[in-house]
C-alpha atoms as a PDB file:
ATOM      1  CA  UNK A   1     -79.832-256.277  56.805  1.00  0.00           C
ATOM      2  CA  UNK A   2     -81.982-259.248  58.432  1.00  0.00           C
ATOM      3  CA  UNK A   3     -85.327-257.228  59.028  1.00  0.00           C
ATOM      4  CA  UNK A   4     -86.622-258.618  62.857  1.00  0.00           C
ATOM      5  CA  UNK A   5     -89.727-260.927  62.490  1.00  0.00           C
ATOM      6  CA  UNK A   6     -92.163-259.083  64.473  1.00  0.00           C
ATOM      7  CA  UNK A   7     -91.431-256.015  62.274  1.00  0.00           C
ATOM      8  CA  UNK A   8     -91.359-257.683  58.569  1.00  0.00           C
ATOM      9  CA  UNK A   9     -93.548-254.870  57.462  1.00  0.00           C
ATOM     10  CA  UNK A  10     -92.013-252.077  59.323  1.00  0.00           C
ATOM     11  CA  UNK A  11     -89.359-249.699  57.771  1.00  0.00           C
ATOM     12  CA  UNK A  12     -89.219-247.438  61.354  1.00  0.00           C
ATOM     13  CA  UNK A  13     -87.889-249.386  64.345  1.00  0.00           C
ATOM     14  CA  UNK A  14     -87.768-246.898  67.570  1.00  0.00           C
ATOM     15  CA  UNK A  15     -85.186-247.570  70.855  1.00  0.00           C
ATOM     16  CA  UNK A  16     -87.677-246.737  73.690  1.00  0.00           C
ATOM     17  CA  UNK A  17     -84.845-246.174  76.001  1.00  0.00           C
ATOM     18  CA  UNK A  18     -83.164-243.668  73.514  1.00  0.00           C
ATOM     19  CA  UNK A  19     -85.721-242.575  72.041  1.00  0.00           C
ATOM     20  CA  UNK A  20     -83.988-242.875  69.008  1.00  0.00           C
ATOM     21  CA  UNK A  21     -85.785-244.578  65.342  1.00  0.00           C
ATOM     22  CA  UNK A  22     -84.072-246.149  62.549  1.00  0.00           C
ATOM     23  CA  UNK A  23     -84.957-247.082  58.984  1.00  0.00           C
ATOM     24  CA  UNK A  24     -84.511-250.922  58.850  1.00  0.00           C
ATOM     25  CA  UNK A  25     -85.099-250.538  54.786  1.00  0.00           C
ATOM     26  CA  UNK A  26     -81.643-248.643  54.750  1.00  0.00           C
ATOM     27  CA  UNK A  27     -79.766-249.658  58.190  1.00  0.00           C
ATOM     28  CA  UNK A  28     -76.422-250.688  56.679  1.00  0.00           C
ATOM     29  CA  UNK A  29     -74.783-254.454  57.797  1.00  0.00           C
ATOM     30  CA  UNK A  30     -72.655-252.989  59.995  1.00  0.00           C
ATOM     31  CA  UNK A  31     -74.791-251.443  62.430  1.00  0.00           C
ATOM     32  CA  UNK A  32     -77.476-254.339  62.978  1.00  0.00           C
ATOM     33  CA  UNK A  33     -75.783-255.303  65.953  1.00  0.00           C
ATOM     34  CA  UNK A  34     -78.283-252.285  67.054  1.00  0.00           C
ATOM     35  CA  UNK A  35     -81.100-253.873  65.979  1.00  0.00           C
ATOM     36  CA  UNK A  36     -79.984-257.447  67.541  1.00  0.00           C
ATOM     37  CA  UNK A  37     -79.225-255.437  70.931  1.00  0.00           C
ATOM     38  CA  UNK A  38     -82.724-254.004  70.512  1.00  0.00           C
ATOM     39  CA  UNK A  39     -84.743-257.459  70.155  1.00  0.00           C
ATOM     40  CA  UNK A  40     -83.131-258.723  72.971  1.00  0.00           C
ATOM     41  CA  UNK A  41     -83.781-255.465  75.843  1.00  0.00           C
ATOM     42  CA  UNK A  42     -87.431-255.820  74.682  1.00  0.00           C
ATOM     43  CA  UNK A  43     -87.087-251.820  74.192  1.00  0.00           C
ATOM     44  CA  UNK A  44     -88.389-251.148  70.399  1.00  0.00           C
ATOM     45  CA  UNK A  45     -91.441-249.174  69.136  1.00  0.00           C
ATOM     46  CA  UNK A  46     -92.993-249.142  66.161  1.00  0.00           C
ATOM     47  CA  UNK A  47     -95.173-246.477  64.545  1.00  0.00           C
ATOM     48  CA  UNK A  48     -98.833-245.952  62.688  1.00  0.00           C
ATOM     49  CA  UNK A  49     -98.688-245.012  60.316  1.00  0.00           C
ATOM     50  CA  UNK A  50     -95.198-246.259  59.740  1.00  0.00           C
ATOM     51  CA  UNK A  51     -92.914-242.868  59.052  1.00  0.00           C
ATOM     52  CA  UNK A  52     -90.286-240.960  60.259  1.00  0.00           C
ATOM     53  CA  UNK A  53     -92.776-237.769  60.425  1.00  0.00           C
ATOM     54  CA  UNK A  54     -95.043-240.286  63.466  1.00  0.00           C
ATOM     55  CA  UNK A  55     -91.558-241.384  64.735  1.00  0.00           C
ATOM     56  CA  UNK A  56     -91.335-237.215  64.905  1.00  0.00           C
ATOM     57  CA  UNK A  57     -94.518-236.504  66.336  1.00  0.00           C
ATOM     58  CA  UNK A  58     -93.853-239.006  69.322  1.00  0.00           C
ATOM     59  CA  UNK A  59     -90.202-237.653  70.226  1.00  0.00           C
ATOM     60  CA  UNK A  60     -88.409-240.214  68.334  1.00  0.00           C
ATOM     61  CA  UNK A  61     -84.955-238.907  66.769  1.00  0.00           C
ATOM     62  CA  UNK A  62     -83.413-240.399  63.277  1.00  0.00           C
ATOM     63  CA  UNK A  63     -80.637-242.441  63.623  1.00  0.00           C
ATOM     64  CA  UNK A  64     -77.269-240.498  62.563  1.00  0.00           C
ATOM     65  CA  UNK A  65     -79.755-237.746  60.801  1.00  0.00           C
ATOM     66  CA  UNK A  66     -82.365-239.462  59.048  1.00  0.00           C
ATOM     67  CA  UNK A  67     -82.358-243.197  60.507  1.00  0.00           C
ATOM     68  CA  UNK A  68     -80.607-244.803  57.870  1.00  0.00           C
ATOM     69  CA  UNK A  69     -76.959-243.872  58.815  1.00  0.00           C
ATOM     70  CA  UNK A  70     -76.974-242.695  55.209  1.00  0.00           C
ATOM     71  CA  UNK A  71     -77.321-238.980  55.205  1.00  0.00           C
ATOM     72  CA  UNK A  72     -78.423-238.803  50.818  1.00  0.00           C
ATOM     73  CA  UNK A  73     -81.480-241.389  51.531  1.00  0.00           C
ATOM     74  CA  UNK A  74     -84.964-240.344  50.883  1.00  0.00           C
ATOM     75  CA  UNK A  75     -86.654-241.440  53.924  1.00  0.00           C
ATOM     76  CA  UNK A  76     -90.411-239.185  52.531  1.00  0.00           C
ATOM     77  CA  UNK A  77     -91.678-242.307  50.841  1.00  0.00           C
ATOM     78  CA  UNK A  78     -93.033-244.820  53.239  1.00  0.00           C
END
């Protein structure tokens, strides 16, 4: 997947209006139309530290179970 130029050193991309994070390291081709929707509403968060557990803390929620669509993908090591 293209990775979005503000966030070339991100892995955790958040939807503000969903509330919802995914894993741009493991975001399959198919679904980056999400993250192309998401650039242009101007509705994305990212996190610091960059992790699933702040994308937690704030009420974020992992894409499709663990943000990367993927349900066997390690998402612990940021």
């Amino acid at each position: 997947m293209h990775r979005p130029g503000k966030f070339e050193h991100n892995r955790w991309l958040g939807d503000k209006r969903s509330q919802v994070v995914y894993d741009l390291d493991n975001l399959p081709d198919d679904d980056a139309g999400i993250i192309d929707e998401l650039m242009t509403a101007e509705a994305f968060a990212c996190f610091g530290p960059d992790s699933l557990a702040e994308a937690r803390n704030r009420g974020y929620k992992a894409f499709r179970g663990n943000g990367s669509g993927v349900a066997d993908v390690d998402t612990s090591a940021a």
